[in-house]
PDB file of N, CA and C in Angstrom:
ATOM      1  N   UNK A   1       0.862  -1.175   0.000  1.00  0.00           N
ATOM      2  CA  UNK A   1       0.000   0.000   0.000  1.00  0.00           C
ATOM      3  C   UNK A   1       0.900   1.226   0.000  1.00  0.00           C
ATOM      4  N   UNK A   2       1.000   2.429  -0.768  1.00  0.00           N
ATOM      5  CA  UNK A   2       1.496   3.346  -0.961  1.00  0.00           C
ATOM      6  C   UNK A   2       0.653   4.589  -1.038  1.00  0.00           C
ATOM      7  N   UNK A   3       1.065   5.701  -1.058  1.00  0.00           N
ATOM      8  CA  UNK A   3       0.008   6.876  -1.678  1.00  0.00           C
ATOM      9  C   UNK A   3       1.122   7.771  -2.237  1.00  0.00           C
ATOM     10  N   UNK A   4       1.973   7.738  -3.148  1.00  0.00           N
ATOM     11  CA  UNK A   4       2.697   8.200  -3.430  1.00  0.00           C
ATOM     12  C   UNK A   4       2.357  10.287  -3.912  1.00  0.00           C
ATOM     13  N   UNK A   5       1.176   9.948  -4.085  1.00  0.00           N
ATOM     14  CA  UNK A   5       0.338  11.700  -4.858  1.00  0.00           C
ATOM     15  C   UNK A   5       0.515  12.426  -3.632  1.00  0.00           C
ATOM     16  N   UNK A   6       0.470  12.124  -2.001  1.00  0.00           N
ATOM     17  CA  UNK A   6       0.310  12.458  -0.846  1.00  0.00           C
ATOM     18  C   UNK A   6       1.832  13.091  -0.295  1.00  0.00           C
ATOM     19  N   UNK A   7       2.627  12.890  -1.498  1.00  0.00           N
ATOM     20  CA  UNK A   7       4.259  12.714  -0.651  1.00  0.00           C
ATOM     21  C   UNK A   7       4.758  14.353  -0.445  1.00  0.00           C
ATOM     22  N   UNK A   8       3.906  15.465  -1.587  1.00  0.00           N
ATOM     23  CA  UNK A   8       4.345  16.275  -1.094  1.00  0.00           C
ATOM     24  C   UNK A   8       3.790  17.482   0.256  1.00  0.00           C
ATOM     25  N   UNK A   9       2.332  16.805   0.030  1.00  0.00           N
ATOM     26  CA  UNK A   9       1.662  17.646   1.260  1.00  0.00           C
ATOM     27  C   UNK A   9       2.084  17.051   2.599  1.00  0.00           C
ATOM     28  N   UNK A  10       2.910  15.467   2.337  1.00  0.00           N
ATOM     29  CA  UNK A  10       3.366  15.087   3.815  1.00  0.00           C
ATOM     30  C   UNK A  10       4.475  15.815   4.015  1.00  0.00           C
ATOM     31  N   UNK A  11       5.279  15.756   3.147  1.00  0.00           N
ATOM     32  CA  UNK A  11       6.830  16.424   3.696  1.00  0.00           C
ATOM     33  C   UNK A  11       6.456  17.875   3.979  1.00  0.00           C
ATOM     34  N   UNK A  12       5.255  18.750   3.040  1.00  0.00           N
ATOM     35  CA  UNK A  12       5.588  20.031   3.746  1.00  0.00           C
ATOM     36  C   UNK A  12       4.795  19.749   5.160  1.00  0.00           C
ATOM     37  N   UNK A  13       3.887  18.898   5.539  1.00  0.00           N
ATOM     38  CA  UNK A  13       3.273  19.049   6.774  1.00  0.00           C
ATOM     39  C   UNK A  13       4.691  18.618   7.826  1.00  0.00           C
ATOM     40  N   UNK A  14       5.302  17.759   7.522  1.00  0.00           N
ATOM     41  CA  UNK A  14       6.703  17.360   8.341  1.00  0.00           C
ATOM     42  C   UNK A  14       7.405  18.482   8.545  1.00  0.00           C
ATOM     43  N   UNK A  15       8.012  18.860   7.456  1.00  0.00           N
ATOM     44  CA  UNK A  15       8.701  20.191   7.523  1.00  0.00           C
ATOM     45  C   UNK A  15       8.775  21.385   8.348  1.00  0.00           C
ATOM     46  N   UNK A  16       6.931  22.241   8.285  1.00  0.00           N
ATOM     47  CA  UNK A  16       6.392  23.018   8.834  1.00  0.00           C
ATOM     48  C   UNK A  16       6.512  22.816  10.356  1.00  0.00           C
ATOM     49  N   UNK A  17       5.726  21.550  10.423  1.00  0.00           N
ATOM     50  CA  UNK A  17       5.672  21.190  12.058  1.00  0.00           C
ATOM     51  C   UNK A  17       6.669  20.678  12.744  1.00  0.00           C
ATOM     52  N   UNK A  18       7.776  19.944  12.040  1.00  0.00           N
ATOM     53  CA  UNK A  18       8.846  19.626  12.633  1.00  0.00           C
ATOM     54  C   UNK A  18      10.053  21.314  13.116  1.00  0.00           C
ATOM     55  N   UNK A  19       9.292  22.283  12.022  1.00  0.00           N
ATOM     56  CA  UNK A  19      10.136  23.667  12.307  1.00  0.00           C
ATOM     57  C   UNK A  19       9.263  24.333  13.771  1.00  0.00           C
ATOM     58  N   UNK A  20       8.037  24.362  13.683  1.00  0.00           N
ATOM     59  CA  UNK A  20       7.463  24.833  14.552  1.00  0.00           C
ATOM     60  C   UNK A  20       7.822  24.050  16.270  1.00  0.00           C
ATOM     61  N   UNK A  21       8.098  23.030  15.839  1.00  0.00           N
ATOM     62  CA  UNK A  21       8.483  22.036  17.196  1.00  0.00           C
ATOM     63  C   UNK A  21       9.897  22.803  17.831  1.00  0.00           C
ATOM     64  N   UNK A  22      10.281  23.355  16.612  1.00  0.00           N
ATOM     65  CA  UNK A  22      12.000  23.779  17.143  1.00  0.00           C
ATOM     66  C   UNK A  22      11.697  25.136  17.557  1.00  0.00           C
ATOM     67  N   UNK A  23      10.731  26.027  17.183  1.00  0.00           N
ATOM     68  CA  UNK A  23      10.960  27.028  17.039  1.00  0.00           C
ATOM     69  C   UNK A  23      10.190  27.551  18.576  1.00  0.00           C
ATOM     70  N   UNK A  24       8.903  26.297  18.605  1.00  0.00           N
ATOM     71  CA  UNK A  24       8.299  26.965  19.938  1.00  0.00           C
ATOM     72  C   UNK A  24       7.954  25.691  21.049  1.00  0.00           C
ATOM     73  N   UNK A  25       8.825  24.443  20.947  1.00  0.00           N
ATOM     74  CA  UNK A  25       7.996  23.625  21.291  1.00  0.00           C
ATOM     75  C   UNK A  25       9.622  22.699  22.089  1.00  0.00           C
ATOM     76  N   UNK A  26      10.957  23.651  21.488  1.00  0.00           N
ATOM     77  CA  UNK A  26      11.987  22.372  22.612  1.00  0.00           C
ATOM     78  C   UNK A  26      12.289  23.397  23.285  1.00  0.00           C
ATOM     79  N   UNK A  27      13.223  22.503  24.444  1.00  0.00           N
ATOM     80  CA  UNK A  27      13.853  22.619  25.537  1.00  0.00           C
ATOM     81  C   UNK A  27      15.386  21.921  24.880  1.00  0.00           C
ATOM     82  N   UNK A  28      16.126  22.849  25.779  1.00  0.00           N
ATOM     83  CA  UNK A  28      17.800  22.238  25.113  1.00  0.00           C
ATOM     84  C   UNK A  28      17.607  20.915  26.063  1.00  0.00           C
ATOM     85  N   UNK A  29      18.585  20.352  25.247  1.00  0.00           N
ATOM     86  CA  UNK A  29      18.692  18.973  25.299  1.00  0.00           C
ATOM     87  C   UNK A  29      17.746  18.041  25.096  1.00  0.00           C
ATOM     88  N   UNK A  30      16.394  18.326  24.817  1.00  0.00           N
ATOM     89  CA  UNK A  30      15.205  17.487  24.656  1.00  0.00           C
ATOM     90  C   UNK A  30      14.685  17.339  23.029  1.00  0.00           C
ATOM     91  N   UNK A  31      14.673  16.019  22.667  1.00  0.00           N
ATOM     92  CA  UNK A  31      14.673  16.170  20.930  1.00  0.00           C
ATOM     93  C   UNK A  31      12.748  16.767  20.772  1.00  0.00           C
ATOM     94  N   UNK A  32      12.584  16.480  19.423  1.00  0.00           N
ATOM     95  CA  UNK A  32      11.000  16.354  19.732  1.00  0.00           C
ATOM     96  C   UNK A  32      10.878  15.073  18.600  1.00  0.00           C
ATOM     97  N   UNK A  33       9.711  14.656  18.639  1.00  0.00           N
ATOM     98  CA  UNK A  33       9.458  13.149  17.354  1.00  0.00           C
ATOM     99  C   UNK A  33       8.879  13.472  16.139  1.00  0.00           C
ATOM    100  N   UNK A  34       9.227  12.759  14.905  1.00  0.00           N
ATOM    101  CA  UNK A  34       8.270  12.997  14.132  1.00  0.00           C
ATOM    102  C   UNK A  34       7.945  11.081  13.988  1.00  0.00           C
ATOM    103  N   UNK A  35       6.268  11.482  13.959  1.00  0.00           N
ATOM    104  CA  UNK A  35       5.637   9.777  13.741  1.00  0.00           C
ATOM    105  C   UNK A  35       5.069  10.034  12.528  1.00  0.00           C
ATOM    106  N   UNK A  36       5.127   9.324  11.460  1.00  0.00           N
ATOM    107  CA  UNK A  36       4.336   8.721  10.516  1.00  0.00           C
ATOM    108  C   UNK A  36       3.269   7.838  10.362  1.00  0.00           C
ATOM    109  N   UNK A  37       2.227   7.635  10.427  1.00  0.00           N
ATOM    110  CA  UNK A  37       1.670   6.521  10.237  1.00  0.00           C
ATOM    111  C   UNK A  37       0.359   6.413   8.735  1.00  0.00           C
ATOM    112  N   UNK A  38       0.617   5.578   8.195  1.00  0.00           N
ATOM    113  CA  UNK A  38      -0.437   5.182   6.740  1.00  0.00           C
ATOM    114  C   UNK A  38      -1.515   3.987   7.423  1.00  0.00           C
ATOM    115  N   UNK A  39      -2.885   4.543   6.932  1.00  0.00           N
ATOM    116  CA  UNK A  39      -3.608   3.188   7.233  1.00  0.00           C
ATOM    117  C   UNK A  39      -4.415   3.256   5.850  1.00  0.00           C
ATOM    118  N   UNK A  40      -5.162   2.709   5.727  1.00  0.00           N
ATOM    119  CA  UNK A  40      -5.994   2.268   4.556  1.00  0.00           C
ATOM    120  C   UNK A  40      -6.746   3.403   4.383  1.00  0.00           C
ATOM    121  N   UNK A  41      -7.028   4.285   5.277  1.00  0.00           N
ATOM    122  CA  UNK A  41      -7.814   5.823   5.225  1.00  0.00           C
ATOM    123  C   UNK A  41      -6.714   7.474   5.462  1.00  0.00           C
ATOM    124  N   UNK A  42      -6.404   6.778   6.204  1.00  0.00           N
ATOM    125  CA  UNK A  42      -5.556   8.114   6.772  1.00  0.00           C
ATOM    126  C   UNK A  42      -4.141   7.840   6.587  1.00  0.00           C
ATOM    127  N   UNK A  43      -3.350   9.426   6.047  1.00  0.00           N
ATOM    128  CA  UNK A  43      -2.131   9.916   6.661  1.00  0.00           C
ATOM    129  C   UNK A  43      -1.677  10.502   7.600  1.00  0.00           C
ATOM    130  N   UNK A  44      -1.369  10.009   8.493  1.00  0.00           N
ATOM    131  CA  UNK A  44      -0.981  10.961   9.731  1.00  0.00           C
ATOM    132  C   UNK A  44       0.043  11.589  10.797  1.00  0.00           C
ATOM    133  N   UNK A  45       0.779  12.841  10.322  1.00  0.00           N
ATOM    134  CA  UNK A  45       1.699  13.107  10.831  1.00  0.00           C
ATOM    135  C   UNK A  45       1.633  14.008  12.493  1.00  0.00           C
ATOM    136  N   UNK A  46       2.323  13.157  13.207  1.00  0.00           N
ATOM    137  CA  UNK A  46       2.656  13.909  14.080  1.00  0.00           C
ATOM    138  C   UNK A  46       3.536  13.911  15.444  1.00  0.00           C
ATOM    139  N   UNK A  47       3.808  15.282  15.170  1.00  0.00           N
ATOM    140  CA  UNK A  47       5.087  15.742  15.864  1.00  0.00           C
ATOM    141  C   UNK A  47       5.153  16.377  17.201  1.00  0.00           C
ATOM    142  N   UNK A  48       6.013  15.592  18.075  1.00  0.00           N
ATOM    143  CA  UNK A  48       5.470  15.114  19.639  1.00  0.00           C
ATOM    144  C   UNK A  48       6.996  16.622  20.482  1.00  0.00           C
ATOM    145  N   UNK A  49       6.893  17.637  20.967  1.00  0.00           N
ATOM    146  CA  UNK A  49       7.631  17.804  21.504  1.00  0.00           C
ATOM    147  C   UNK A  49       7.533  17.914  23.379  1.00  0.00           C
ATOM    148  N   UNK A  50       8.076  18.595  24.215  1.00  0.00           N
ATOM    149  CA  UNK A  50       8.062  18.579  25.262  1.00  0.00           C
ATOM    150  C   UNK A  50       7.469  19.762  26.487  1.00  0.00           C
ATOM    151  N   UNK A  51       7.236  20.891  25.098  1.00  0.00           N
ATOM    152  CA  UNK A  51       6.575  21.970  25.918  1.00  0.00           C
ATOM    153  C   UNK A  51       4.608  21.642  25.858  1.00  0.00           C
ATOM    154  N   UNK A  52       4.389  20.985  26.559  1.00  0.00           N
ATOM    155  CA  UNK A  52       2.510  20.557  26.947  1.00  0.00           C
ATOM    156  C   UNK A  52       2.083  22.002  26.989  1.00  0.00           C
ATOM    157  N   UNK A  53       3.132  23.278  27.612  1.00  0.00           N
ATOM    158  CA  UNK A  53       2.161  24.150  28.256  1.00  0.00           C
ATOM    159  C   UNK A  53       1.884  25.250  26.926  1.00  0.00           C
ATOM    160  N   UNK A  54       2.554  25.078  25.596  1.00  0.00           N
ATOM    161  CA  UNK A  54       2.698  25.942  24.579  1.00  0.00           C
ATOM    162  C   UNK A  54       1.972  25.116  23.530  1.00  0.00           C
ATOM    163  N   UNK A  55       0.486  26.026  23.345  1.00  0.00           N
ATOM    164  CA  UNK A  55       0.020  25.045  22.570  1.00  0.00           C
ATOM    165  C   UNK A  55      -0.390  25.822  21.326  1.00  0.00           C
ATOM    166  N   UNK A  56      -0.233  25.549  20.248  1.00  0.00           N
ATOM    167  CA  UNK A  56      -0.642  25.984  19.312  1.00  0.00           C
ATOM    168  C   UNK A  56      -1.680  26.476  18.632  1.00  0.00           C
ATOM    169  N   UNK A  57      -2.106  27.497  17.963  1.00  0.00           N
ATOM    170  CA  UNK A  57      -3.190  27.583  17.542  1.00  0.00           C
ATOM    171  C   UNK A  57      -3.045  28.861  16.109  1.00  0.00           C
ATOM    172  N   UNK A  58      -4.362  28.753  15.508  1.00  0.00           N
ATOM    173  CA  UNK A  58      -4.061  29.206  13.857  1.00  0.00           C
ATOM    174  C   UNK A  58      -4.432  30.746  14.381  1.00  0.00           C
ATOM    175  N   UNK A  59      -3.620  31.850  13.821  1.00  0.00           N
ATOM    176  CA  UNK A  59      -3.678  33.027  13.555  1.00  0.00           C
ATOM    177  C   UNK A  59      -3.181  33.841  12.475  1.00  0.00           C
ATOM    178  N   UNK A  60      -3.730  35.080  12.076  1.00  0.00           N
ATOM    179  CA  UNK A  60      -3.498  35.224  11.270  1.00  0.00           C
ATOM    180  C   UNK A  60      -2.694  36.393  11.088  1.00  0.00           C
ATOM    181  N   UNK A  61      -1.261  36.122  10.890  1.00  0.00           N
ATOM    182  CA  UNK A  61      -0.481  37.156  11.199  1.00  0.00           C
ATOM    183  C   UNK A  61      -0.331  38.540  10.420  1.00  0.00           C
ATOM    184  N   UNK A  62       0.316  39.630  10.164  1.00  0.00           N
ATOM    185  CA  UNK A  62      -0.180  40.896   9.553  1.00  0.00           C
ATOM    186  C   UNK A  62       0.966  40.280   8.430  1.00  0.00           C
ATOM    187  N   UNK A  63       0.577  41.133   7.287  1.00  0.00           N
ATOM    188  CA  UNK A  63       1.857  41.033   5.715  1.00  0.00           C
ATOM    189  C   UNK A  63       3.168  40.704   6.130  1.00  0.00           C
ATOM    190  N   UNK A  64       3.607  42.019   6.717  1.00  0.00           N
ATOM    191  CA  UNK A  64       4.862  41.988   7.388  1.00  0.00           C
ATOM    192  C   UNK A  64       5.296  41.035   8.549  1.00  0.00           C
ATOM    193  N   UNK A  65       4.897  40.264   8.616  1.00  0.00           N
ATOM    194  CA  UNK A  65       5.498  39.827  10.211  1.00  0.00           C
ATOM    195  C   UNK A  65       6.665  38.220   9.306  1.00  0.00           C
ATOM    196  N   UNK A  66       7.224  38.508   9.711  1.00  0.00           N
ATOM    197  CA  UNK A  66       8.251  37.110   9.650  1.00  0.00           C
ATOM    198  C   UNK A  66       8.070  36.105  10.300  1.00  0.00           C
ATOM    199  N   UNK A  67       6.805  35.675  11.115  1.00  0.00           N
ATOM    200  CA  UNK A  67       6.529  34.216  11.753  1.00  0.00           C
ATOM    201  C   UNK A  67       5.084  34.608  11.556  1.00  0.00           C
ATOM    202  N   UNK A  68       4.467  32.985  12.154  1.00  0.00           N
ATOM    203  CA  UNK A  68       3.145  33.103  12.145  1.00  0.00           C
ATOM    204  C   UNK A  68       1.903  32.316  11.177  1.00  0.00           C
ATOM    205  N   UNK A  69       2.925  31.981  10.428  1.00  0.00           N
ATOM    206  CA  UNK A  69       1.815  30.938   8.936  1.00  0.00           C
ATOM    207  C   UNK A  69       2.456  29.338   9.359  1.00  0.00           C
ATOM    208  N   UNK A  70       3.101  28.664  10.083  1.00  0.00           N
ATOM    209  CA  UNK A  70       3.344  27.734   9.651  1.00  0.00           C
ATOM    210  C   UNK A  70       2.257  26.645  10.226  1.00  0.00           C
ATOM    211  N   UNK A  71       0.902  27.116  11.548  1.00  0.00           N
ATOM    212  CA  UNK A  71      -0.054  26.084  11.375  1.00  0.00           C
ATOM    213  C   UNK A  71      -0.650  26.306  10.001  1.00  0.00           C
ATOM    214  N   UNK A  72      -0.807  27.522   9.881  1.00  0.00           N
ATOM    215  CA  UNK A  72      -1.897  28.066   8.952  1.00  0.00           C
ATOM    216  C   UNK A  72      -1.463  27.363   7.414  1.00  0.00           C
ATOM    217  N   UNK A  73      -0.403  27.108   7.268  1.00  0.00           N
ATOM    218  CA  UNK A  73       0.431  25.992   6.094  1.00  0.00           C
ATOM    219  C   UNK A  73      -0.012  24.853   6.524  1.00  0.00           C
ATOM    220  N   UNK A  74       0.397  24.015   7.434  1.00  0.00           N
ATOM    221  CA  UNK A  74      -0.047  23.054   8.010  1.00  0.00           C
ATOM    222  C   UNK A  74      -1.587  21.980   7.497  1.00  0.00           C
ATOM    223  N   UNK A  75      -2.607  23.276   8.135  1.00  0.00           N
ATOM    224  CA  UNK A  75      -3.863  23.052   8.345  1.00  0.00           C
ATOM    225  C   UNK A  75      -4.969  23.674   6.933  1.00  0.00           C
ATOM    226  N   UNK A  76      -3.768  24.113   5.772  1.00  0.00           N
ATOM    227  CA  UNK A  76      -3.587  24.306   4.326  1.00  0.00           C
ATOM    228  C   UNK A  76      -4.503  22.440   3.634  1.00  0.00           C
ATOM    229  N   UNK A  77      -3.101  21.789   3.269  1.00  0.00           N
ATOM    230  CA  UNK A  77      -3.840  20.437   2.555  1.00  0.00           C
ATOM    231  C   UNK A  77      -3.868  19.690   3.781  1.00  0.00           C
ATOM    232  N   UNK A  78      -3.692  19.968   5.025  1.00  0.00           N
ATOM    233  CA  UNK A  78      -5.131  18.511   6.234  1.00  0.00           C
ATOM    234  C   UNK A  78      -6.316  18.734   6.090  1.00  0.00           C
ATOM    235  N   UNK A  79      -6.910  17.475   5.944  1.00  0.00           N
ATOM    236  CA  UNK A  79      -8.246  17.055   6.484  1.00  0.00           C
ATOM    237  C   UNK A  79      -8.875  17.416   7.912  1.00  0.00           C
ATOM    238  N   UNK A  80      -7.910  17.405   8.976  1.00  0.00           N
ATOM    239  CA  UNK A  80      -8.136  17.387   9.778  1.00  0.00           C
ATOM    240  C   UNK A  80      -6.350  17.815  10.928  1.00  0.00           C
ATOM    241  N   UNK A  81      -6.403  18.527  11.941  1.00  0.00           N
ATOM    242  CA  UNK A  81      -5.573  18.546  12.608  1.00  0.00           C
ATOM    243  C   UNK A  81      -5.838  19.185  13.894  1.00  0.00           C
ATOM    244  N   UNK A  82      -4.913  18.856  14.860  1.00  0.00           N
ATOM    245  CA  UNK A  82      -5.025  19.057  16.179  1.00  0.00           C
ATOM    246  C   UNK A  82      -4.174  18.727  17.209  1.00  0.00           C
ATOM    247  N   UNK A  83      -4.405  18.900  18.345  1.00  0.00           N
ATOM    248  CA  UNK A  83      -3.299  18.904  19.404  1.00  0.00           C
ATOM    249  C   UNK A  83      -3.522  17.601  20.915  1.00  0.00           C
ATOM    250  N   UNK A  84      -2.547  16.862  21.279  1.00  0.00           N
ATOM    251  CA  UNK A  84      -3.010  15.797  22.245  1.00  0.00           C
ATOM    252  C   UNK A  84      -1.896  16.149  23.005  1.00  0.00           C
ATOM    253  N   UNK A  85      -2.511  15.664  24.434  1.00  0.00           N
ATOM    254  CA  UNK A  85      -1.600  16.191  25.554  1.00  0.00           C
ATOM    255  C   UNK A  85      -0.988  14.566  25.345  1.00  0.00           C
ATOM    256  N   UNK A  86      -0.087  14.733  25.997  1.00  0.00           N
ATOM    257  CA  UNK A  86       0.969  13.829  26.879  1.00  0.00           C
ATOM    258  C   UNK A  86       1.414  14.045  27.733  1.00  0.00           C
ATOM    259  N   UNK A  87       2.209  12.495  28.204  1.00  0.00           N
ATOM    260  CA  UNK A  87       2.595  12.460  29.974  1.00  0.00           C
ATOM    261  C   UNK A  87       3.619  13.703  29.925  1.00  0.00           C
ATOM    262  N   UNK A  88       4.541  13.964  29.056  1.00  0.00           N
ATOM    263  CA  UNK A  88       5.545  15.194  28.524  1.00  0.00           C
ATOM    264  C   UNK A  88       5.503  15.672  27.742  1.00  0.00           C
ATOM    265  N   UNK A  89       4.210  17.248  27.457  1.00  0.00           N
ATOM    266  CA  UNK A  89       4.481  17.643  26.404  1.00  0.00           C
ATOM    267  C   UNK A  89       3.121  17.431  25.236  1.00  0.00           C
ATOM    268  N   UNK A  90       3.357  17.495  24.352  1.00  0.00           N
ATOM    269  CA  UNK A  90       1.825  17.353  23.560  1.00  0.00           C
ATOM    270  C   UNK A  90       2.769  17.133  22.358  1.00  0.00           C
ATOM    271  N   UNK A  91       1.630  16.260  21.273  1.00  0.00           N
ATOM    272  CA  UNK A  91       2.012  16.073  19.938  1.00  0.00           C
ATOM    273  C   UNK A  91       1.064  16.759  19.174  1.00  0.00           C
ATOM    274  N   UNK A  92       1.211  17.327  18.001  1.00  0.00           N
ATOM    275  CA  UNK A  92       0.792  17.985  17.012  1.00  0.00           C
ATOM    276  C   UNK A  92       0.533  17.298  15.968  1.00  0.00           C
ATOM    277  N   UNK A  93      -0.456  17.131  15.569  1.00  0.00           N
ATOM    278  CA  UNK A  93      -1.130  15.997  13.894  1.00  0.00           C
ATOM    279  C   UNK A  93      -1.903  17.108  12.802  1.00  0.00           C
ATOM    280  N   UNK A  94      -1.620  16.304  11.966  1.00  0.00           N
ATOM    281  CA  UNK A  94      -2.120  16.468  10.859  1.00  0.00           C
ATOM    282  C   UNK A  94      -2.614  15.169   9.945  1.00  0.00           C
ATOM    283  N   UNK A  95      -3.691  15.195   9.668  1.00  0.00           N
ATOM    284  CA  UNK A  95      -3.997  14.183   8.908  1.00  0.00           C
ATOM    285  C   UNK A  95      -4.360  14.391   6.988  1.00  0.00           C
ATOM    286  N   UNK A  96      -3.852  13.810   6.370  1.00  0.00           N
ATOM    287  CA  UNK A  96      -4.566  13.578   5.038  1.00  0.00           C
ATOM    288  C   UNK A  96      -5.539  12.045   4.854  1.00  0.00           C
ATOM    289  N   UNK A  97      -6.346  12.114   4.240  1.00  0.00           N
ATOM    290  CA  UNK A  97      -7.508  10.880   3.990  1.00  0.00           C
ATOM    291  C   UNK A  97      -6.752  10.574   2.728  1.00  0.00           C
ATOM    292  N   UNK A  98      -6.448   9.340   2.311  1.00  0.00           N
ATOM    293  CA  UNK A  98      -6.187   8.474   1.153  1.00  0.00           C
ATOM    294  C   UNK A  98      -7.154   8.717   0.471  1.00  0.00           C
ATOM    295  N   UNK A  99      -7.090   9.354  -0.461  1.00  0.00           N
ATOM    296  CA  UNK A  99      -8.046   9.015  -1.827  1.00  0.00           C
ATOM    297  C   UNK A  99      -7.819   8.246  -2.623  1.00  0.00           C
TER     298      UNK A  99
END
Protein backbone atom coordinates (compact mmCIF):
# COMPACT_ATOMS: atom_id res chain seq x y z
CA UNK A 1 0.00 0.00 0.00
CA UNK A 2 1.50 3.35 -0.96
CA UNK A 3 0.01 6.88 -1.68
CA UNK A 4 2.70 8.20 -3.43
CA UNK A 5 0.34 11.70 -4.86
CA UNK A 6 0.31 12.46 -0.85
CA UNK A 7 4.26 12.71 -0.65
CA UNK A 8 4.34 16.28 -1.09
CA UNK A 9 1.66 17.65 1.26
CA UNK A 10 3.37 15.09 3.81
CA UNK A 11 6.83 16.42 3.70
CA UNK A 12 5.59 20.03 3.75
CA UNK A 13 3.27 19.05 6.77
CA UNK A 14 6.70 17.36 8.34
CA UNK A 15 8.70 20.19 7.52
CA UNK A 16 6.39 23.02 8.83
CA UNK A 17 5.67 21.19 12.06
CA UNK A 18 8.85 19.63 12.63
CA UNK A 19 10.14 23.67 12.31
CA UNK A 20 7.46 24.83 14.55
CA UNK A 21 8.48 22.04 17.20
CA UNK A 22 12.00 23.78 17.14
CA UNK A 23 10.96 27.03 17.04
CA UNK A 24 8.30 26.97 19.94
CA UNK A 25 8.00 23.63 21.29
CA UNK A 26 11.99 22.37 22.61
CA UNK A 27 13.85 22.62 25.54
CA UNK A 28 17.80 22.24 25.11
CA UNK A 29 18.69 18.97 25.30
CA UNK A 30 15.20 17.49 24.66
CA UNK A 31 14.67 16.17 20.93
CA UNK A 32 11.00 16.35 19.73
CA UNK A 33 9.46 13.15 17.35
CA UNK A 34 8.27 13.00 14.13
CA UNK A 35 5.64 9.78 13.74
CA UNK A 36 4.34 8.72 10.52
CA UNK A 37 1.67 6.52 10.24
CA UNK A 38 -0.44 5.18 6.74
CA UNK A 39 -3.61 3.19 7.23
CA UNK A 40 -5.99 2.27 4.56
CA UNK A 41 -7.81 5.82 5.22
CA UNK A 42 -5.56 8.11 6.77
CA UNK A 43 -2.13 9.92 6.66
CA UNK A 44 -0.98 10.96 9.73
CA UNK A 45 1.70 13.11 10.83
CA UNK A 46 2.66 13.91 14.08
CA UNK A 47 5.09 15.74 15.86
CA UNK A 48 5.47 15.11 19.64
CA UNK A 49 7.63 17.80 21.50
CA UNK A 50 8.06 18.58 25.26
CA UNK A 51 6.58 21.97 25.92
CA UNK A 52 2.51 20.56 26.95
CA UNK A 53 2.16 24.15 28.26
CA UNK A 54 2.70 25.94 24.58
CA UNK A 55 0.02 25.05 22.57
CA UNK A 56 -0.64 25.98 19.31
CA UNK A 57 -3.19 27.58 17.54
CA UNK A 58 -4.06 29.21 13.86
CA UNK A 59 -3.68 33.03 13.55
CA UNK A 60 -3.50 35.22 11.27
CA UNK A 61 -0.48 37.16 11.20
CA UNK A 62 -0.18 40.90 9.55
CA UNK A 63 1.86 41.03 5.72
CA UNK A 64 4.86 41.99 7.39
CA UNK A 65 5.50 39.83 10.21
CA UNK A 66 8.25 37.11 9.65
CA UNK A 67 6.53 34.22 11.75
CA UNK A 68 3.15 33.10 12.15
CA UNK A 69 1.81 30.94 8.94
CA UNK A 70 3.34 27.73 9.65
CA UNK A 71 -0.05 26.08 11.37
CA UNK A 72 -1.90 28.07 8.95
CA UNK A 73 0.43 25.99 6.09
CA UNK A 74 -0.05 23.05 8.01
CA UNK A 75 -3.86 23.05 8.34
CA UNK A 76 -3.59 24.31 4.33
CA UNK A 77 -3.84 20.44 2.55
CA UNK A 78 -5.13 18.51 6.23
CA UNK A 79 -8.25 17.06 6.48
CA UNK A 80 -8.14 17.39 9.78
CA UNK A 81 -5.57 18.55 12.61
CA UNK A 82 -5.02 19.06 16.18
CA UNK A 83 -3.30 18.90 19.40
CA UNK A 84 -3.01 15.80 22.25
CA UNK A 85 -1.60 16.19 25.55
CA UNK A 86 0.97 13.83 26.88
CA UNK A 87 2.60 12.46 29.97
CA UNK A 88 5.55 15.19 28.52
CA UNK A 89 4.48 17.64 26.40
CA UNK A 90 1.82 17.35 23.56
CA UNK A 91 2.01 16.07 19.94
CA UNK A 92 0.79 17.99 17.01
CA UNK A 93 -1.13 16.00 13.89
CA UNK A 94 -2.12 16.47 10.86
CA UNK A 95 -4.00 14.18 8.91
CA UNK A 96 -4.57 13.58 5.04
CA UNK A 97 -7.51 10.88 3.99
CA UNK A 98 -6.19 8.47 1.15
CA UNK A 99 -8.05 9.01 -1.83
Amino acid sequence: MGAPGMAGDAALIVSESATNALLHGAIRGRLFRVHLTLTEFVLRVAVSDPRGERLPCLRRPDGDDCYGRGLLIVAQPADRWGVEPRTVGKSVFAELSVR
